[in-house]
PDB file of N, CA and C in Angstrom:
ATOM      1  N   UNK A   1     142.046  49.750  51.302  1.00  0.00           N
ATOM      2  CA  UNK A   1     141.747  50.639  50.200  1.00  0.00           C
ATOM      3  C   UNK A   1     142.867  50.627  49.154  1.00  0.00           C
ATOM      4  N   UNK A   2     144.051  50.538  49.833  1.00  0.00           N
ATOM      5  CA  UNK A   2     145.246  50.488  48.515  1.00  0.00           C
ATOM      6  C   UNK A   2     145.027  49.333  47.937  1.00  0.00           C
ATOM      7  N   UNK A   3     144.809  48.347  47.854  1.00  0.00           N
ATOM      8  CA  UNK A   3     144.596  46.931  47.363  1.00  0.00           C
ATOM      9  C   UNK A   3     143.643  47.216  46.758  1.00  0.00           C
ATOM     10  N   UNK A   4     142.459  47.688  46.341  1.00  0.00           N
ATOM     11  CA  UNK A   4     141.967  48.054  45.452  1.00  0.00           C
ATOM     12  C   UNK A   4     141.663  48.842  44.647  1.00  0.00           C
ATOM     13  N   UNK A   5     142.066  50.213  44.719  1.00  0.00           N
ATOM     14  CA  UNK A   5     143.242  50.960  44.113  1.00  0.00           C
ATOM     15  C   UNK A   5     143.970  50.310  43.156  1.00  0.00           C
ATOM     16  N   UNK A   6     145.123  49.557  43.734  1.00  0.00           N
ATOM     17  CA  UNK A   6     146.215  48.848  43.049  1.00  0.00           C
ATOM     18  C   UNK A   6     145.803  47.617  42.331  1.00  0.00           C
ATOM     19  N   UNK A   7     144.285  47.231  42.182  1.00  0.00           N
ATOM     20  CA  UNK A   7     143.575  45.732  41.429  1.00  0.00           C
ATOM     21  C   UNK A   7     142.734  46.455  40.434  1.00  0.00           C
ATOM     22  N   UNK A   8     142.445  47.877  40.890  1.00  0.00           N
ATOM     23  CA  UNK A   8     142.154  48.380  39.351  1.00  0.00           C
ATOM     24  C   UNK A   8     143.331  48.977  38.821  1.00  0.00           C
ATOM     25  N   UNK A   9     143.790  49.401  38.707  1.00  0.00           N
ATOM     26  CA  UNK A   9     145.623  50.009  38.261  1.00  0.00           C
ATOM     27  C   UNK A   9     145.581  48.577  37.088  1.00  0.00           C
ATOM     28  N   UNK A  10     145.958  47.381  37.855  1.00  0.00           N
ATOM     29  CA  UNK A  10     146.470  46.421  37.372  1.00  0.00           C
ATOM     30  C   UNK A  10     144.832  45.793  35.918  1.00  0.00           C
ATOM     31  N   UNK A  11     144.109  46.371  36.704  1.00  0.00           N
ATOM     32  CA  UNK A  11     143.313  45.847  35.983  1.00  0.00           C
ATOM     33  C   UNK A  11     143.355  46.829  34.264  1.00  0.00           C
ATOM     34  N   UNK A  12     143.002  47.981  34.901  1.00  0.00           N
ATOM     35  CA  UNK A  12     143.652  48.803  33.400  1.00  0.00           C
ATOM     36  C   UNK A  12     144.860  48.692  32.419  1.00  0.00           C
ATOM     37  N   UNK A  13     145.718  48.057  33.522  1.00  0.00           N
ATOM     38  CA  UNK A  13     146.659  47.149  32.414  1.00  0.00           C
ATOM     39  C   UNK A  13     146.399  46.040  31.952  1.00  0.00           C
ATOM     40  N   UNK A  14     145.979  45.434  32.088  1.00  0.00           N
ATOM     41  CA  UNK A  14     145.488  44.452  31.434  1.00  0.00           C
ATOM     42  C   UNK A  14     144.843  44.924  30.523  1.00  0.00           C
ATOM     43  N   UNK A  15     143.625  45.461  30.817  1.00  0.00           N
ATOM     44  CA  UNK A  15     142.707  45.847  29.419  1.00  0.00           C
ATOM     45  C   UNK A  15     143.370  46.771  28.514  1.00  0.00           C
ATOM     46  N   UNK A  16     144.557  47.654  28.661  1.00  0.00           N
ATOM     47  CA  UNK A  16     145.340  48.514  27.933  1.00  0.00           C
ATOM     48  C   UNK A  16     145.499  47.460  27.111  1.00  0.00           C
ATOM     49  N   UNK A  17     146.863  46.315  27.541  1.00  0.00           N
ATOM     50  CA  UNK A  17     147.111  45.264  27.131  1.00  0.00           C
ATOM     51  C   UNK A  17     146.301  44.461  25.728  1.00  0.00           C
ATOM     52  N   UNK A  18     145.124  44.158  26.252  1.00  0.00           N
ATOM     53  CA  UNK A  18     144.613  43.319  25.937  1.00  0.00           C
ATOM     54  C   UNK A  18     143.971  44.098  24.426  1.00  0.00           C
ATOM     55  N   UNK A  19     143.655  45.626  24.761  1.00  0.00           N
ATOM     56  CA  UNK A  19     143.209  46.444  23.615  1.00  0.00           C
ATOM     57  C   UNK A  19     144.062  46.932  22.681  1.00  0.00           C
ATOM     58  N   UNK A  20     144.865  46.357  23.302  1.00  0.00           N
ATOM     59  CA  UNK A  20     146.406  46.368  22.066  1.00  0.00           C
ATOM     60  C   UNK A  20     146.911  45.436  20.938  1.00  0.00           C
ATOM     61  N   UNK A  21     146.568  44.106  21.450  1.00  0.00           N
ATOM     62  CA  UNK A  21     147.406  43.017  20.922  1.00  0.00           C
ATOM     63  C   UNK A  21     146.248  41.714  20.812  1.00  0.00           C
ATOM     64  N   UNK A  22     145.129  41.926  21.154  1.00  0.00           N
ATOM     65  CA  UNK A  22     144.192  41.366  21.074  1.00  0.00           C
ATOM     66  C   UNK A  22     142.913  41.455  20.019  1.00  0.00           C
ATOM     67  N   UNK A  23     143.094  41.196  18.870  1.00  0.00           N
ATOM     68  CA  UNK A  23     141.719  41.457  17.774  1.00  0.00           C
ATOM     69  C   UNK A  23     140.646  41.389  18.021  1.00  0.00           C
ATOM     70  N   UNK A  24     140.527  39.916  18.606  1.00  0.00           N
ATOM     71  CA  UNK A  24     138.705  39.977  19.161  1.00  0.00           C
ATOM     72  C   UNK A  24     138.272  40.580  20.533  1.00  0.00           C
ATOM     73  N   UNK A  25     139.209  41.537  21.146  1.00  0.00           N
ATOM     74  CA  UNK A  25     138.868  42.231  22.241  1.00  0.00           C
ATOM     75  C   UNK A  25     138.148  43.721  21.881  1.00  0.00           C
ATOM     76  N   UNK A  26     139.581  44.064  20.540  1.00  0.00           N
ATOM     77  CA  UNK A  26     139.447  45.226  19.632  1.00  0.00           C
ATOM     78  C   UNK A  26     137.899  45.292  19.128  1.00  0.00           C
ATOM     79  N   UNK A  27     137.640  44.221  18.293  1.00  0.00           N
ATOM     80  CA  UNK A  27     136.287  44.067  17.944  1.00  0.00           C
ATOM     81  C   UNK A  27     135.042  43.870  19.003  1.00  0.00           C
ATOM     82  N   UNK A  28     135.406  43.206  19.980  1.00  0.00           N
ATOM     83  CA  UNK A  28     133.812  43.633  20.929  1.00  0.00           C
ATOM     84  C   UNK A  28     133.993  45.169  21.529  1.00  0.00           C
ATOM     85  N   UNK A  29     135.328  45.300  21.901  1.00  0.00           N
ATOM     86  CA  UNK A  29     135.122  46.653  22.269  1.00  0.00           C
ATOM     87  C   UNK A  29     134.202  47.740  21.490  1.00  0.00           C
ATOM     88  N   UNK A  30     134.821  47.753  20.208  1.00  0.00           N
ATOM     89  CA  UNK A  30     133.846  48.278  19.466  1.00  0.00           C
ATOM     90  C   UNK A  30     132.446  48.403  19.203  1.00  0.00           C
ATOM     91  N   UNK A  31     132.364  46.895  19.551  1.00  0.00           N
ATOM     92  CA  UNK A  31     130.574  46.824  20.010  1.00  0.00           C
ATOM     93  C   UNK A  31     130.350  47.510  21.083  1.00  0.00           C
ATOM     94  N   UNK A  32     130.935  47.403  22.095  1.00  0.00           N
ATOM     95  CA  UNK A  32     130.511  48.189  23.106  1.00  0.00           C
ATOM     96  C   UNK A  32     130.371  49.508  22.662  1.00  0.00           C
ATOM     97  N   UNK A  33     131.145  49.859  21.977  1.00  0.00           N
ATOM     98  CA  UNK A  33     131.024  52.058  22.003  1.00  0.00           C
ATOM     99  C   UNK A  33     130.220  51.646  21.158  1.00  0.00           C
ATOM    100  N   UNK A  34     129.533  50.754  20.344  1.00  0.00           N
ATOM    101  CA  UNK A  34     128.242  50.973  19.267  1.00  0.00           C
ATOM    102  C   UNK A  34     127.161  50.442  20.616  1.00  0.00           C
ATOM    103  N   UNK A  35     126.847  49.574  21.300  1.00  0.00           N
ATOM    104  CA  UNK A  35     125.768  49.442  22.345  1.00  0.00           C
ATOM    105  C   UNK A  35     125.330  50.596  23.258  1.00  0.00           C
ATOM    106  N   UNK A  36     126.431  51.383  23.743  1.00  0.00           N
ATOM    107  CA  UNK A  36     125.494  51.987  24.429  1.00  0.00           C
ATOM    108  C   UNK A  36     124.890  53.174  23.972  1.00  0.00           C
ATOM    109  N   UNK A  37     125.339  53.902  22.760  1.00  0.00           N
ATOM    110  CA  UNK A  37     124.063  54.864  22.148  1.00  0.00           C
ATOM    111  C   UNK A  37     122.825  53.955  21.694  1.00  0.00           C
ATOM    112  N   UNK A  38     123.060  52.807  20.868  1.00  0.00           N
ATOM    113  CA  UNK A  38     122.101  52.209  20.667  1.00  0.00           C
ATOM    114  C   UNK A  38     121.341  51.818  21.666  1.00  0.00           C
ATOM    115  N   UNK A  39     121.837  51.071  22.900  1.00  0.00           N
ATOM    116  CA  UNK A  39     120.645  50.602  23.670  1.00  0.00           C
ATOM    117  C   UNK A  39     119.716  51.923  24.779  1.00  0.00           C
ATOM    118  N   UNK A  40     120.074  52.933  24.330  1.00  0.00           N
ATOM    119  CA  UNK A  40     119.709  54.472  24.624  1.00  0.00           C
ATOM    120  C   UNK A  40     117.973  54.244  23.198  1.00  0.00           C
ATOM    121  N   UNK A  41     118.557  54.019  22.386  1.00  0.00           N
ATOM    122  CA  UNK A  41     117.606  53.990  21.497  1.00  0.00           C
ATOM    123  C   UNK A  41     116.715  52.892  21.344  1.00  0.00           C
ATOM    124  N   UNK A  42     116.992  51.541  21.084  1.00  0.00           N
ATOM    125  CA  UNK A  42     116.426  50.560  21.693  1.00  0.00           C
ATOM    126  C   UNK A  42     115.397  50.131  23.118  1.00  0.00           C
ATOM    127  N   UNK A  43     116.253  50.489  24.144  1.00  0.00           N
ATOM    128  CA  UNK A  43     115.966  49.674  25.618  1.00  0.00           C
ATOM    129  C   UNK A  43     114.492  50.436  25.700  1.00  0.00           C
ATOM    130  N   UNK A  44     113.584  49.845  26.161  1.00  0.00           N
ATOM    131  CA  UNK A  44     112.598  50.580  26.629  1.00  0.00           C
ATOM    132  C   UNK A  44     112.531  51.307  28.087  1.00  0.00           C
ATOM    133  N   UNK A  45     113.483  50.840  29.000  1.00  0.00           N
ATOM    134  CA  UNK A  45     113.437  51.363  30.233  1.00  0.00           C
ATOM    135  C   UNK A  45     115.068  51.171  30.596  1.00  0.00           C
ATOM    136  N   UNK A  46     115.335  51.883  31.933  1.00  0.00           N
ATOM    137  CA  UNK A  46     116.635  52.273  32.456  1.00  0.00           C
ATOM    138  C   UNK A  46     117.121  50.831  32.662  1.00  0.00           C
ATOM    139  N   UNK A  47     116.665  49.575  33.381  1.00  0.00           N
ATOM    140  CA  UNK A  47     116.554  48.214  33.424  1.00  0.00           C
ATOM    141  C   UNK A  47     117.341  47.664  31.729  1.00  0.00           C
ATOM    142  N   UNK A  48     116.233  47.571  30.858  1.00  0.00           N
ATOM    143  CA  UNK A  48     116.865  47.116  29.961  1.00  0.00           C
ATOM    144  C   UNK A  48     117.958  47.680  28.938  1.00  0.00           C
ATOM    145  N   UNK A  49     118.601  49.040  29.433  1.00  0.00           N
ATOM    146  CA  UNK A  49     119.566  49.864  28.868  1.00  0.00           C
ATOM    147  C   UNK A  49     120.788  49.140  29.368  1.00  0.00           C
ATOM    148  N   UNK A  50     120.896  48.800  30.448  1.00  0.00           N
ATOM    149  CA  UNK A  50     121.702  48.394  31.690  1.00  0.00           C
ATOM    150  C   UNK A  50     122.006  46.967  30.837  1.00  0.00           C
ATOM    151  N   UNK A  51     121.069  45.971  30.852  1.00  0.00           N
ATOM    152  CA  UNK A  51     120.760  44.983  30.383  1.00  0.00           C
ATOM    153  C   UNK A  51     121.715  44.988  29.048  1.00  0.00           C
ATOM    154  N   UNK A  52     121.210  45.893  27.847  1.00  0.00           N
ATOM    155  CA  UNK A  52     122.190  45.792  26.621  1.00  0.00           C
ATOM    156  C   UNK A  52     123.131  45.909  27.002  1.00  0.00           C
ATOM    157  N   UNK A  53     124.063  46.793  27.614  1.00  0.00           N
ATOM    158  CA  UNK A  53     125.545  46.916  27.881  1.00  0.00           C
ATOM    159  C   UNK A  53     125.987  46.496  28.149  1.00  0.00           C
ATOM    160  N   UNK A  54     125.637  45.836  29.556  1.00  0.00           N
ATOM    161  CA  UNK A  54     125.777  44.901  30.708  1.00  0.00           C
ATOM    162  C   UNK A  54     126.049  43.454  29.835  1.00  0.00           C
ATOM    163  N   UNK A  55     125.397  43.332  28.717  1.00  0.00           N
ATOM    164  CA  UNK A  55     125.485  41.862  28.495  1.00  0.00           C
ATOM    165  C   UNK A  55     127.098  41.674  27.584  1.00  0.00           C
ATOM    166  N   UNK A  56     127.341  42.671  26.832  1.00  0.00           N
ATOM    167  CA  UNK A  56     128.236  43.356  26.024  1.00  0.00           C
ATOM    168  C   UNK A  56     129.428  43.202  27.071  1.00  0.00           C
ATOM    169  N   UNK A  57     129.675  43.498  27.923  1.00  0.00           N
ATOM    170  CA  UNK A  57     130.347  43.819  29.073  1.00  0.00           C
ATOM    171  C   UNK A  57     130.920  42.350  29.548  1.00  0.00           C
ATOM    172  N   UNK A  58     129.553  41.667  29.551  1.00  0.00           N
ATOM    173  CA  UNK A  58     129.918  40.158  29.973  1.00  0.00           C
ATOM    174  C   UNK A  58     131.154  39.434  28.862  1.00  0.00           C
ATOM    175  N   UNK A  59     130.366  39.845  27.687  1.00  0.00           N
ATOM    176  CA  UNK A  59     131.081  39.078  26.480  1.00  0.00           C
ATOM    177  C   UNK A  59     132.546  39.171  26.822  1.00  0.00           C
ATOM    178  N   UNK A  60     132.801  40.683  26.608  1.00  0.00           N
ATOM    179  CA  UNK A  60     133.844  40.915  27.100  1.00  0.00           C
ATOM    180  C   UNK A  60     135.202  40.557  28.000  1.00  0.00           C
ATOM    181  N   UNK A  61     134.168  40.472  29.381  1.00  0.00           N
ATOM    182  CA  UNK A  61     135.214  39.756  30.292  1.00  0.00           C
ATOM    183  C   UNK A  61     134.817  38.377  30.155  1.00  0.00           C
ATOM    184  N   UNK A  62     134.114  37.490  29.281  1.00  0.00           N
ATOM    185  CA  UNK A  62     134.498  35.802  28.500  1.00  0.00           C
ATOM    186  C   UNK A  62     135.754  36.128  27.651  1.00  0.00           C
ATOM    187  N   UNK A  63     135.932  36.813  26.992  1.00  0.00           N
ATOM    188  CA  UNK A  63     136.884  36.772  25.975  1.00  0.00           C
ATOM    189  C   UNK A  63     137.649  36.926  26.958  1.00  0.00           C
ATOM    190  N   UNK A  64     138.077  38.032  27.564  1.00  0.00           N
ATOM    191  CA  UNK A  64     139.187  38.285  28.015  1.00  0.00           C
ATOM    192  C   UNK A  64     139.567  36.904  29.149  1.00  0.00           C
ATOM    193  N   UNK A  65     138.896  36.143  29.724  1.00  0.00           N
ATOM    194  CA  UNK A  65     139.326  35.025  30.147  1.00  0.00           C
ATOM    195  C   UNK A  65     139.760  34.355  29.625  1.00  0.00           C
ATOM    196  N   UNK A  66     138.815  33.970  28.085  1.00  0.00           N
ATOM    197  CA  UNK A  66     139.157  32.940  27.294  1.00  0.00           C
ATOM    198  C   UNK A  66     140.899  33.773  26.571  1.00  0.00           C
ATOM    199  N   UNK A  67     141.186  34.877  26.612  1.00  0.00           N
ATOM    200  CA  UNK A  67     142.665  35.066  25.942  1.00  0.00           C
ATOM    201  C   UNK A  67     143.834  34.932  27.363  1.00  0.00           C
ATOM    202  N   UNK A  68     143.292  35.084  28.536  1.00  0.00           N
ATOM    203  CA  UNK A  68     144.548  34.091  29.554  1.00  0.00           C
ATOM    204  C   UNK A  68     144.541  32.958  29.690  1.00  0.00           C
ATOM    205  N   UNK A  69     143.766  32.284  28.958  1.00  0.00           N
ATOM    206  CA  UNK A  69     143.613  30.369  28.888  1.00  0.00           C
ATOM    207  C   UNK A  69     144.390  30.488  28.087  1.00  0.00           C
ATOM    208  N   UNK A  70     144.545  30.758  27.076  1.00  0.00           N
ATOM    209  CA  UNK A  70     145.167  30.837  25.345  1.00  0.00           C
ATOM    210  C   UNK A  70     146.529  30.693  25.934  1.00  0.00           C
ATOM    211  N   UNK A  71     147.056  32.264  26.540  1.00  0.00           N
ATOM    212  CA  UNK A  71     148.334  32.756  27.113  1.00  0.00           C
ATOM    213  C   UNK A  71     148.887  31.821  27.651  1.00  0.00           C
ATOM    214  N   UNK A  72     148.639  31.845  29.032  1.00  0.00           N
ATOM    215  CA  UNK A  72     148.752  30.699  29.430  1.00  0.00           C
ATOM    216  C   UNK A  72     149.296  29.330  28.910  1.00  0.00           C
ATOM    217  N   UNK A  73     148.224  28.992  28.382  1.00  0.00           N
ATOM    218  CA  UNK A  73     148.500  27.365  27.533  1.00  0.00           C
ATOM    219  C   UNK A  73     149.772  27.642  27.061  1.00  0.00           C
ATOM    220  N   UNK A  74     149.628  28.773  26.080  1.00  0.00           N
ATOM    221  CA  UNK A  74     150.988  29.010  25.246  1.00  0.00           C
ATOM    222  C   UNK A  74     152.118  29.086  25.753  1.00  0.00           C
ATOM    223  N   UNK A  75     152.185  29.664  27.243  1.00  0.00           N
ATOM    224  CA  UNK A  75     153.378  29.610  27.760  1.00  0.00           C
ATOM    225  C   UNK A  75     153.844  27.730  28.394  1.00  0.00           C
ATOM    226  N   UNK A  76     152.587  27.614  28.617  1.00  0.00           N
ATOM    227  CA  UNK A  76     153.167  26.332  29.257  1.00  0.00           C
ATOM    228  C   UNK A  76     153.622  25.200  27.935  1.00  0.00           C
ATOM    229  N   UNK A  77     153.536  25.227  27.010  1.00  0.00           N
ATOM    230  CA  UNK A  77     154.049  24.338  26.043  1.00  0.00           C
ATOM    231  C   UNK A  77     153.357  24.895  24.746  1.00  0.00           C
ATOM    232  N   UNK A  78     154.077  25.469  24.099  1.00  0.00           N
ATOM    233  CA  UNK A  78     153.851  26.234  22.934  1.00  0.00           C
ATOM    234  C   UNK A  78     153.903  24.952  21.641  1.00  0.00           C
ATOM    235  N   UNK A  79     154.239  23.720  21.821  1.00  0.00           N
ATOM    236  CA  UNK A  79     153.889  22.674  20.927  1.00  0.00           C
ATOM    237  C   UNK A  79     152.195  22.134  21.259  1.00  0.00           C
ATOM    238  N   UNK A  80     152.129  21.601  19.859  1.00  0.00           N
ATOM    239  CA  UNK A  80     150.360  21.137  20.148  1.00  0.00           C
ATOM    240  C   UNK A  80     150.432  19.872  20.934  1.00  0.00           C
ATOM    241  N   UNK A  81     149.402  19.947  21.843  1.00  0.00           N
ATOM    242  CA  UNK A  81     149.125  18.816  22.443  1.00  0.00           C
ATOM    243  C   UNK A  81     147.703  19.216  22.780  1.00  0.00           C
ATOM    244  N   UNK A  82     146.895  17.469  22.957  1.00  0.00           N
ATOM    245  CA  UNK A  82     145.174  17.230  22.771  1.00  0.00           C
ATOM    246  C   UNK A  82     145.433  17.728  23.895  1.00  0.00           C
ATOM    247  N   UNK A  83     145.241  17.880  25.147  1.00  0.00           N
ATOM    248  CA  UNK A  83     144.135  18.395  26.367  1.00  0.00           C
ATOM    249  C   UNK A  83     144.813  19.739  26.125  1.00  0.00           C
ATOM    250  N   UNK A  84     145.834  20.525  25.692  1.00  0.00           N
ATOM    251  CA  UNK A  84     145.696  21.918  25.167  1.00  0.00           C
ATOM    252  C   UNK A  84     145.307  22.208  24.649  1.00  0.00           C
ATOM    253  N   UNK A  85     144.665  21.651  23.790  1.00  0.00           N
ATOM    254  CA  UNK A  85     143.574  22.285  22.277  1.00  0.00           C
ATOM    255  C   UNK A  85     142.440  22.075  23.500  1.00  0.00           C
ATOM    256  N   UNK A  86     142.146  20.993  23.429  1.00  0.00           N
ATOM    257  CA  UNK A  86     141.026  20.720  24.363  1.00  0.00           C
ATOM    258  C   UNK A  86     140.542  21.939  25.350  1.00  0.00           C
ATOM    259  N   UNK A  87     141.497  22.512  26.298  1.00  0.00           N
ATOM    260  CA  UNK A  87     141.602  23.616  26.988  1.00  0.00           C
ATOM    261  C   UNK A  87     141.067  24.482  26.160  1.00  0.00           C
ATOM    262  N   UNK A  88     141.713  25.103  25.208  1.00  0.00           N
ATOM    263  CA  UNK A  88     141.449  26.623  23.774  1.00  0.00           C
ATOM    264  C   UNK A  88     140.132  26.121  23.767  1.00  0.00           C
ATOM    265  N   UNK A  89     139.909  24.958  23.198  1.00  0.00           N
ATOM    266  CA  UNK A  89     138.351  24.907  22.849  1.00  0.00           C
ATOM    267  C   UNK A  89     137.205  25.138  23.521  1.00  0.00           C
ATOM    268  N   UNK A  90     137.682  24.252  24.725  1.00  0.00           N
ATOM    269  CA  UNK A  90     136.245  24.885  26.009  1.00  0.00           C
ATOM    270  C   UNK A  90     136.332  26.556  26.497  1.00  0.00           C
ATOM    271  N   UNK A  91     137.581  26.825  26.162  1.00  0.00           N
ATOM    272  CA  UNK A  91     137.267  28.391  26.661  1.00  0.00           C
ATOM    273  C   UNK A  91     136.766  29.074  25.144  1.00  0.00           C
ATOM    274  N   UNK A  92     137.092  28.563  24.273  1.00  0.00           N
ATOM    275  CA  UNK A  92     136.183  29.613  23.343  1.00  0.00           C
ATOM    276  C   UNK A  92     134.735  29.348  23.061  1.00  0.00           C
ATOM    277  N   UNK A  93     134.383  27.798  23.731  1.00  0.00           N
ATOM    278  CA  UNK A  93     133.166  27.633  23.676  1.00  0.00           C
ATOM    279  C   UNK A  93     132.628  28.657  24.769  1.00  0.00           C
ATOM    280  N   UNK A  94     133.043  28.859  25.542  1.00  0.00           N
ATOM    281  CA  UNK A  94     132.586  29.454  26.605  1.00  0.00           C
ATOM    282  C   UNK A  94     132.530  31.265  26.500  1.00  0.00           C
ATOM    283  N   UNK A  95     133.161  31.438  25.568  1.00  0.00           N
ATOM    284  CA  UNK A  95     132.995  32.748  24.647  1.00  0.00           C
ATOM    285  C   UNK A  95     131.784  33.028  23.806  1.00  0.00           C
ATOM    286  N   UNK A  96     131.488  31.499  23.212  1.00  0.00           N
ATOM    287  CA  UNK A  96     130.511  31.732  21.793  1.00  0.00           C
ATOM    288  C   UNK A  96     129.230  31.470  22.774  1.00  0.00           C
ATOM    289  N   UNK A  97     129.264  31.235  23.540  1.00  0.00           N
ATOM    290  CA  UNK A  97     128.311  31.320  24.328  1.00  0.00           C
ATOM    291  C   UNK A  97     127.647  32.265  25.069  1.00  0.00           C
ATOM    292  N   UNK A  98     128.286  33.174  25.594  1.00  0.00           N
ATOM    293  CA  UNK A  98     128.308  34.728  26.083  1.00  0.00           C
ATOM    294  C   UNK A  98     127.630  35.313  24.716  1.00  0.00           C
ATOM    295  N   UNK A  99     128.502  34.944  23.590  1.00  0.00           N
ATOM    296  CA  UNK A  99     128.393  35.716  21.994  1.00  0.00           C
ATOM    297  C   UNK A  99     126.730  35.721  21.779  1.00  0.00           C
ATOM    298  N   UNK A 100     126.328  34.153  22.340  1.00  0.00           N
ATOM    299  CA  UNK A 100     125.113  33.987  21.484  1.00  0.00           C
ATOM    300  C   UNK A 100     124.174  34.345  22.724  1.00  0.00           C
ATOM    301  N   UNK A 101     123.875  34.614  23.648  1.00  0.00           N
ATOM    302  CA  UNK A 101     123.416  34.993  24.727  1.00  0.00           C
ATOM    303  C   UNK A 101     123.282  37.058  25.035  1.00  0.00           C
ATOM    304  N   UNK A 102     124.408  36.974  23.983  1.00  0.00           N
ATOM    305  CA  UNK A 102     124.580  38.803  23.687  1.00  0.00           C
ATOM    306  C   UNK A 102     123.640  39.401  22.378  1.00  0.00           C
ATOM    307  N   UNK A 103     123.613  38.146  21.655  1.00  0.00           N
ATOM    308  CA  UNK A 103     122.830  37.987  20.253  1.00  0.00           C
ATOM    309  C   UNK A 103     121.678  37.929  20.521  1.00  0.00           C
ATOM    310  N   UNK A 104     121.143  36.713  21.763  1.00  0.00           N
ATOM    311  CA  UNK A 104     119.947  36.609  21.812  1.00  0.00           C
ATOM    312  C   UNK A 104     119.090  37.992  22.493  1.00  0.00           C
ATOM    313  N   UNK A 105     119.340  38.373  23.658  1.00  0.00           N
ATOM    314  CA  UNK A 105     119.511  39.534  24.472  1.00  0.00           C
ATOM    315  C   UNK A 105     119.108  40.764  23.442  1.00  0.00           C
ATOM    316  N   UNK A 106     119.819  40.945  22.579  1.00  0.00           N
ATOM    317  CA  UNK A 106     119.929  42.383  21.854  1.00  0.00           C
ATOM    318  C   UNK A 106     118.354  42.177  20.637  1.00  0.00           C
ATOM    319  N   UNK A 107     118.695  40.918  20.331  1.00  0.00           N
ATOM    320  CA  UNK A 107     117.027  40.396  19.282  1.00  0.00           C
ATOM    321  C   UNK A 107     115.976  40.248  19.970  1.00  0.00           C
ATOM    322  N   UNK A 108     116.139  40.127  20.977  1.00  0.00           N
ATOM    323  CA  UNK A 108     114.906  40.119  21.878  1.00  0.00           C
ATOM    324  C   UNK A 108     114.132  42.019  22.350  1.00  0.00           C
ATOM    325  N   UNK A 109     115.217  42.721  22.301  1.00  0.00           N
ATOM    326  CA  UNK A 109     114.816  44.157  22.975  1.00  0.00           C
ATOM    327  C   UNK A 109     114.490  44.709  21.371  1.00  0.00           C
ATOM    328  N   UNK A 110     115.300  44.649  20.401  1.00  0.00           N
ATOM    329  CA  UNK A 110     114.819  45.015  19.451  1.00  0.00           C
ATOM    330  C   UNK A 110     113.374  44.520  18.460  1.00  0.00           C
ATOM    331  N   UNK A 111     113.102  43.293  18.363  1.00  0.00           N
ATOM    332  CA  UNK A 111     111.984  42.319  18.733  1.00  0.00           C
ATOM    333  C   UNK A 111     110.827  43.372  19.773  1.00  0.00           C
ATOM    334  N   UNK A 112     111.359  43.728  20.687  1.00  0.00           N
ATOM    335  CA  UNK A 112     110.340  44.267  21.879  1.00  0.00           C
ATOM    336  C   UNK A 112     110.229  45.988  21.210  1.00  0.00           C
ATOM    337  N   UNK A 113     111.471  46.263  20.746  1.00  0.00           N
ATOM    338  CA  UNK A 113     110.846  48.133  20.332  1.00  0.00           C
ATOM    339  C   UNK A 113     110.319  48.167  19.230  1.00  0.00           C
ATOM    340  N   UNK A 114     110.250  46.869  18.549  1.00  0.00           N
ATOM    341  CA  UNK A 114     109.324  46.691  17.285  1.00  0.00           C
ATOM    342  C   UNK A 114     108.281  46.566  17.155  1.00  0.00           C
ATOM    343  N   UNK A 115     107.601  45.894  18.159  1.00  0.00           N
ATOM    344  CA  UNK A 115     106.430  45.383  18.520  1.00  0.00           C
ATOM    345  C   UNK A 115     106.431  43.938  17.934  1.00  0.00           C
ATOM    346  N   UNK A 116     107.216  43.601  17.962  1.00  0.00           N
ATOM    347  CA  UNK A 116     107.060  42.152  17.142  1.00  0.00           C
ATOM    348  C   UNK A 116     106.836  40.928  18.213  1.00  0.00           C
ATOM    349  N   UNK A 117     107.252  41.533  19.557  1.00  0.00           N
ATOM    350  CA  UNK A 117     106.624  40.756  20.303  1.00  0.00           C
ATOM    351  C   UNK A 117     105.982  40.950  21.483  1.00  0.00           C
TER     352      UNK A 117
END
């Protein structure tokens, strides 16, 4: 039980961290406190309320992976080199991907409280 206890502790530092010194964390966060009144208004059922946030949530912990790849890299050789960019790049692909999967997700429920589909 102390070990997890002490892996969320650590984990709130991190996200303290990360909501500090991090812009594009700052900015989805923000989506998040805008998703979940909205998907209150949106979601048609308890399922797809879960669903909006939940996906928001995901984005989230992509970014926040993709900013200890970054870290990381940076510590290990703060000069440019190709398979370090290379690295940055697949993890932010792997961000814009979550991004567009959060995009698609949210057009689809709104799409659905519209009747448009």
């Amino acid at each position: 039980m102390q070990r997890i206890i002490a892996a969320f502790w650590n984990s709130c530092a991190g996200l303290t961290y990360a909501l500090r010194t991090e812009r594009a964390v700052q900015q989805e966060t923000l989506l998040l406190v805008l998703a979940v009144p909205l998907s209150l208004v949106i979601g048609t059922d308890m399922w797809q309320r879960l669903l909006l946030v939940g996906i928001v949530l995901a984005m989230i912990g992509a970014e926040l992976l993709n900013t200890c790849i970054e870290k990381l890299c940076d510590h290990v050789t703060p000069q440019l080199h190709p398979q370090i960019k290379a690295v940055k790049d697949m993890g932010s692909a792997g961000v814009f991907c979550f991004q567009v999967l959060t995009g698609l997700v949210w057009l689809a429920a709104i799409a659905e409280r519209l009747s448009l589909i």
